[in-house]
N, C-alpha and C. Protein backbone atom coordinates (compact mmCIF):
# COMPACT_ATOMS: atom_id res chain seq x y z
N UNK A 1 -1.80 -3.79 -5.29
CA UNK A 1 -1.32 -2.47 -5.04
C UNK A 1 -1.41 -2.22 -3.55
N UNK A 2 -0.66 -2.14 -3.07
CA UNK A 2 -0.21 -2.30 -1.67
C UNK A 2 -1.02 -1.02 -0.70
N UNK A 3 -0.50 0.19 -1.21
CA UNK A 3 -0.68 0.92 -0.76
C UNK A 3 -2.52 1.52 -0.96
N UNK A 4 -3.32 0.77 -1.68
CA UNK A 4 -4.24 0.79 -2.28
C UNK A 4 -5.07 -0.17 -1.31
N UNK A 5 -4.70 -0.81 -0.51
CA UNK A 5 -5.12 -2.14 0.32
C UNK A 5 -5.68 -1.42 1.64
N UNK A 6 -4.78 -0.36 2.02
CA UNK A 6 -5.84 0.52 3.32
C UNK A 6 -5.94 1.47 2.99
N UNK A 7 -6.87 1.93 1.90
CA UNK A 7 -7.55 2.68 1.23
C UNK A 7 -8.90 2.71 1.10
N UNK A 8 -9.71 3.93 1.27
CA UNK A 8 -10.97 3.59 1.23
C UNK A 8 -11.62 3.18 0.07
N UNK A 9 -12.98 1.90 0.81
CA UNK A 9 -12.95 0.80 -0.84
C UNK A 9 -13.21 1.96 -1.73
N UNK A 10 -13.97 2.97 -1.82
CA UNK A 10 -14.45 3.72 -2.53
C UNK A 10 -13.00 4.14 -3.76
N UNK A 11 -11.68 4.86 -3.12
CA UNK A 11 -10.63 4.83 -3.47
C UNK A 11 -10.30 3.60 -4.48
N UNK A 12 -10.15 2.59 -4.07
CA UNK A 12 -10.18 1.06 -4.65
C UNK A 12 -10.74 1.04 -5.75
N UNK A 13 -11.56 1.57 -5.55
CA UNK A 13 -13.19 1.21 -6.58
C UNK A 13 -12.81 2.28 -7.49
N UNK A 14 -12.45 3.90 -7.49
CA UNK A 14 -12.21 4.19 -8.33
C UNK A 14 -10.32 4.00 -9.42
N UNK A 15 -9.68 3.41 -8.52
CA UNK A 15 -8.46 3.19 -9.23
C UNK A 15 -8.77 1.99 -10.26
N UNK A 16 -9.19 0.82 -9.44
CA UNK A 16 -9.63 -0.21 -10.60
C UNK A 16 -10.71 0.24 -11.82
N UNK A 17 -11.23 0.84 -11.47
CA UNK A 17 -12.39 1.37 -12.79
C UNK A 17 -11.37 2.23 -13.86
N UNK A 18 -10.42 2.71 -13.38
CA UNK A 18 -9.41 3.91 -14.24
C UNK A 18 -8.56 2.80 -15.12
N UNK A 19 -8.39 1.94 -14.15
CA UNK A 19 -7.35 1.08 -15.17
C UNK A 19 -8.02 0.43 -15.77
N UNK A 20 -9.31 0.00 -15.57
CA UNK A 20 -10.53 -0.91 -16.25
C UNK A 20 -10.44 0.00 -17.83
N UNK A 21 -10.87 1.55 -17.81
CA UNK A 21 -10.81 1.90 -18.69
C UNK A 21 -9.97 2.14 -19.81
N UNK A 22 -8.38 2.25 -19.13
CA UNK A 22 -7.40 2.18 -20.01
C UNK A 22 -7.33 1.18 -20.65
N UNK A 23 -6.92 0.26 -19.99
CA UNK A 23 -7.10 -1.33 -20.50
C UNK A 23 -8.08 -1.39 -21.60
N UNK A 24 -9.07 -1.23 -21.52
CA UNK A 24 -10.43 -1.12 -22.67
C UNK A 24 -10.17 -0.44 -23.72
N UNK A 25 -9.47 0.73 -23.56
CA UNK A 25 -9.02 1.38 -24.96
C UNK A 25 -7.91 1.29 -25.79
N UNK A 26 -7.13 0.56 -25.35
CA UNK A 26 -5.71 -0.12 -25.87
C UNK A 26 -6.03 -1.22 -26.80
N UNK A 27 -4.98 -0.76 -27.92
CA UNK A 27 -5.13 -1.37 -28.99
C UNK A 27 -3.29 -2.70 -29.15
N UNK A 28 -3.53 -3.29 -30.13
CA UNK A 28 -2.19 -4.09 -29.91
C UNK A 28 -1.22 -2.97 -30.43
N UNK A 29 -0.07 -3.04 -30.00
CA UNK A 29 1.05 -1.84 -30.44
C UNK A 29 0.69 -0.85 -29.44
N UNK A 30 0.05 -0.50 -28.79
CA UNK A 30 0.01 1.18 -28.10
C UNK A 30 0.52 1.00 -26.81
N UNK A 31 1.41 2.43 -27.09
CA UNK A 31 2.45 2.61 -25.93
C UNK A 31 1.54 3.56 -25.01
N UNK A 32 1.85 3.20 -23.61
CA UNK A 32 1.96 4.20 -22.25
C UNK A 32 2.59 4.80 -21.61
N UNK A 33 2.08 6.45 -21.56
CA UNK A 33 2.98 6.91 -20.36
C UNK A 33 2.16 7.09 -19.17
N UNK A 34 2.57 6.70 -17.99
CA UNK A 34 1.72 6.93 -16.66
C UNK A 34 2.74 8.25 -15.85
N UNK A 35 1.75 9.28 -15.79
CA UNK A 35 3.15 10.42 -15.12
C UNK A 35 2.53 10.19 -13.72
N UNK A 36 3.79 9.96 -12.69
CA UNK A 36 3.68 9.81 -11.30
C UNK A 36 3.36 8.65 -10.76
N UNK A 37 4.09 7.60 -11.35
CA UNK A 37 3.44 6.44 -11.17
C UNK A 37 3.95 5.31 -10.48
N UNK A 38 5.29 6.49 -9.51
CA UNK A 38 5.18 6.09 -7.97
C UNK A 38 5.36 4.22 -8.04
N UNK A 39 4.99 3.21 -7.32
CA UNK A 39 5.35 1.93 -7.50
C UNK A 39 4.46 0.99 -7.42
N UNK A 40 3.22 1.54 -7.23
CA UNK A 40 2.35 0.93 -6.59
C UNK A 40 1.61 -0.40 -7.69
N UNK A 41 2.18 0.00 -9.22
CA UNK A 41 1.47 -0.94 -9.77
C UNK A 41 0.57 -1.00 -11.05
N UNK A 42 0.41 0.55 -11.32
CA UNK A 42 -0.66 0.64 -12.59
C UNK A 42 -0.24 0.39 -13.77
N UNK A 43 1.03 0.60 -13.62
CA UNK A 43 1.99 0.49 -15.15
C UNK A 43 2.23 -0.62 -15.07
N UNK A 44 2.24 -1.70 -14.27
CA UNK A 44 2.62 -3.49 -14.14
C UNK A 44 1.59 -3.72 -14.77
N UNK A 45 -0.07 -3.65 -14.14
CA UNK A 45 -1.02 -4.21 -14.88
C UNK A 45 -1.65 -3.62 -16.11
N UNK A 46 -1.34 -2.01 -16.83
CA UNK A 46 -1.25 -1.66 -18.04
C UNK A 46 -0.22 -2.26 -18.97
N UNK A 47 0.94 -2.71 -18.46
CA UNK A 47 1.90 -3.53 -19.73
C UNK A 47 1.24 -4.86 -19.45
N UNK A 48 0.09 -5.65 -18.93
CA UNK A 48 -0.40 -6.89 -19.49
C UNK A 48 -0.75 -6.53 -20.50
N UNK A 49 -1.28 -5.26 -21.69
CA UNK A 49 -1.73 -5.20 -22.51
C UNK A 49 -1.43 -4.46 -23.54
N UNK A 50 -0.03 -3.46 -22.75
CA UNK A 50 0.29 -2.53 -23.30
C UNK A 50 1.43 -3.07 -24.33
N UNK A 51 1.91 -2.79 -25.50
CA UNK A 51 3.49 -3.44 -25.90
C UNK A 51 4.18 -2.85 -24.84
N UNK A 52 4.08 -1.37 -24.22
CA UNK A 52 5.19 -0.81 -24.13
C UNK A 52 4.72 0.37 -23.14
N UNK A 53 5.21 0.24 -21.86
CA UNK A 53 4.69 1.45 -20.84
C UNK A 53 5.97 1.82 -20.01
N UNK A 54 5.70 3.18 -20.32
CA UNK A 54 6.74 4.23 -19.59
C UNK A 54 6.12 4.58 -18.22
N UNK A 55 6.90 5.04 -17.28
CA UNK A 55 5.80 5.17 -16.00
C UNK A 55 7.72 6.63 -15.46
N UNK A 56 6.63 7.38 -14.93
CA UNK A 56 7.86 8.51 -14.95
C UNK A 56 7.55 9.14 -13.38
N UNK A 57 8.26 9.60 -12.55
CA UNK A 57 8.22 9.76 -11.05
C UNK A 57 9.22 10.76 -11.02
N UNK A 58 8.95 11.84 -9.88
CA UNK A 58 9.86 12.04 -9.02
C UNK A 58 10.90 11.47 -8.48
N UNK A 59 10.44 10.65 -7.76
CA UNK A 59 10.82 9.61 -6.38
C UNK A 59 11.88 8.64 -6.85
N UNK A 60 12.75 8.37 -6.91
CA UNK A 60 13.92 7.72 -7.21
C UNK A 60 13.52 6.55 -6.50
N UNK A 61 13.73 6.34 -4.85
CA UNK A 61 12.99 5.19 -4.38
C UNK A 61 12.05 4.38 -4.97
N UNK A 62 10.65 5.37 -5.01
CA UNK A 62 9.39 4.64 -5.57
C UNK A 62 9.85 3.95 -7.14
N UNK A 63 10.69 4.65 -7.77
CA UNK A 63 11.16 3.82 -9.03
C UNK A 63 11.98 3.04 -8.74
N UNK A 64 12.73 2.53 -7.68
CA UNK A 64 13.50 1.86 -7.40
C UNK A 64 12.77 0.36 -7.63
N UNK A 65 11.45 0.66 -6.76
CA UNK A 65 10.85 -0.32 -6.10
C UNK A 65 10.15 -0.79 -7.24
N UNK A 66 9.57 -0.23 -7.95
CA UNK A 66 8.95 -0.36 -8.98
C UNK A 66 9.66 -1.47 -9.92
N UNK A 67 10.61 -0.81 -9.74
CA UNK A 67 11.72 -1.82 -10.83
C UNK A 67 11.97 -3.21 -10.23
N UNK A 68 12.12 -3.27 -8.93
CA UNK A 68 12.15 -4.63 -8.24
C UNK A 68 11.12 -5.09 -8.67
N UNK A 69 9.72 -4.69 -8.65
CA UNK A 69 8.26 -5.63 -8.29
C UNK A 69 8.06 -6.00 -10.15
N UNK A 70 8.51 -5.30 -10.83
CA UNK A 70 8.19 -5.95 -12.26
C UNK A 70 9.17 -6.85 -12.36
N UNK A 71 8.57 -8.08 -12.95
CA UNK A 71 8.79 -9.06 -13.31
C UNK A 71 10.34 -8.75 -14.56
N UNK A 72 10.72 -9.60 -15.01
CA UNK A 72 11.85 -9.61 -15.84
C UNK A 72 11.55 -9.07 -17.27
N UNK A 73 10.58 -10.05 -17.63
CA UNK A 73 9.95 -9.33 -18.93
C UNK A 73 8.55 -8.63 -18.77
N UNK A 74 8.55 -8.11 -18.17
CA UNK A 74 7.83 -6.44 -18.35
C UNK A 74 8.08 -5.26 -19.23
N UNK A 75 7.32 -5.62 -19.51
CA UNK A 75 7.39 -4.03 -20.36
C UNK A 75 7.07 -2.70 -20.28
N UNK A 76 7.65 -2.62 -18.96
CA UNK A 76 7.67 -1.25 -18.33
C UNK A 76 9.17 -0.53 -18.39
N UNK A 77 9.01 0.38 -18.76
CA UNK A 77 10.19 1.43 -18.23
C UNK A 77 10.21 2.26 -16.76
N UNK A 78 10.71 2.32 -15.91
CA UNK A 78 10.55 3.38 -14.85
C UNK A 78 11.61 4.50 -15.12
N UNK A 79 11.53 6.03 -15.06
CA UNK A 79 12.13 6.71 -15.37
C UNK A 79 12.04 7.74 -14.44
N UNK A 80 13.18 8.55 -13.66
CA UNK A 80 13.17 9.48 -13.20
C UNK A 80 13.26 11.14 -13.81
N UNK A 81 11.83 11.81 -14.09
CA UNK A 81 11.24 12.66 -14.66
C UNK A 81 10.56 13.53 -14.10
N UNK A 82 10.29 14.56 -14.13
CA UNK A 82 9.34 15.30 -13.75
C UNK A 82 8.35 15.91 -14.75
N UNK A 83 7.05 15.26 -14.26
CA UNK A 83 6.45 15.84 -15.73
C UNK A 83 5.84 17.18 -15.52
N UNK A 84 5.86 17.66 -14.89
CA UNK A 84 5.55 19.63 -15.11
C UNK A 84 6.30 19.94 -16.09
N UNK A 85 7.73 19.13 -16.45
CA UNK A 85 8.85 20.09 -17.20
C UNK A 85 8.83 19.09 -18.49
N UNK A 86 8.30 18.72 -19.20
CA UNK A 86 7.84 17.32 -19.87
C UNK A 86 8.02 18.81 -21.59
N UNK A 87 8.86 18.75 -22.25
CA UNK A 87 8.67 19.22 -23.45
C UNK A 87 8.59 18.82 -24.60
């Protein structure tokens, strides 16, 4: 996670522990949504485990990019959403 690299370790330390925990509670079959999830990467290493992860942004770019950096078969969706308005 790129942008996570000149970040303070502390920062570091708590993003990996967040995904440590998701990861831990995922069962086979369970889907993800990550709201704001930008390109940096959490939804790449949540679909190692996930069947199926949605990841939803503002940022058209940042989903752009997102979509480049996942692999072919990923099982990520990137979607341009805003989740305040999420019904």
């Amino acid at each position: 996670m790129k942008c996570y690299d000149v970040a303070p370790p502390r920062v570091r330390q708590y993003v990996e522990a967040e995904i440590d925990f998701v990861l831990g509670k995922l069962c086979p079959g369970d889907s993800v949504l990550e709201l704001g999830c930008g390109y940096e990467g959490v939804a790449l290493r949540i679909a190692e485990k996930a069947e199926r992860v949605v990841g939803i942004d503002t940022s058209a770019a940042s989903l752009a990019l997102a979509r480049r950096l996942a692999a072919p078969d990923c099982r990520c969706e990137f979607l341009l959403m805003d989740a305040s308005v999420l019904s």
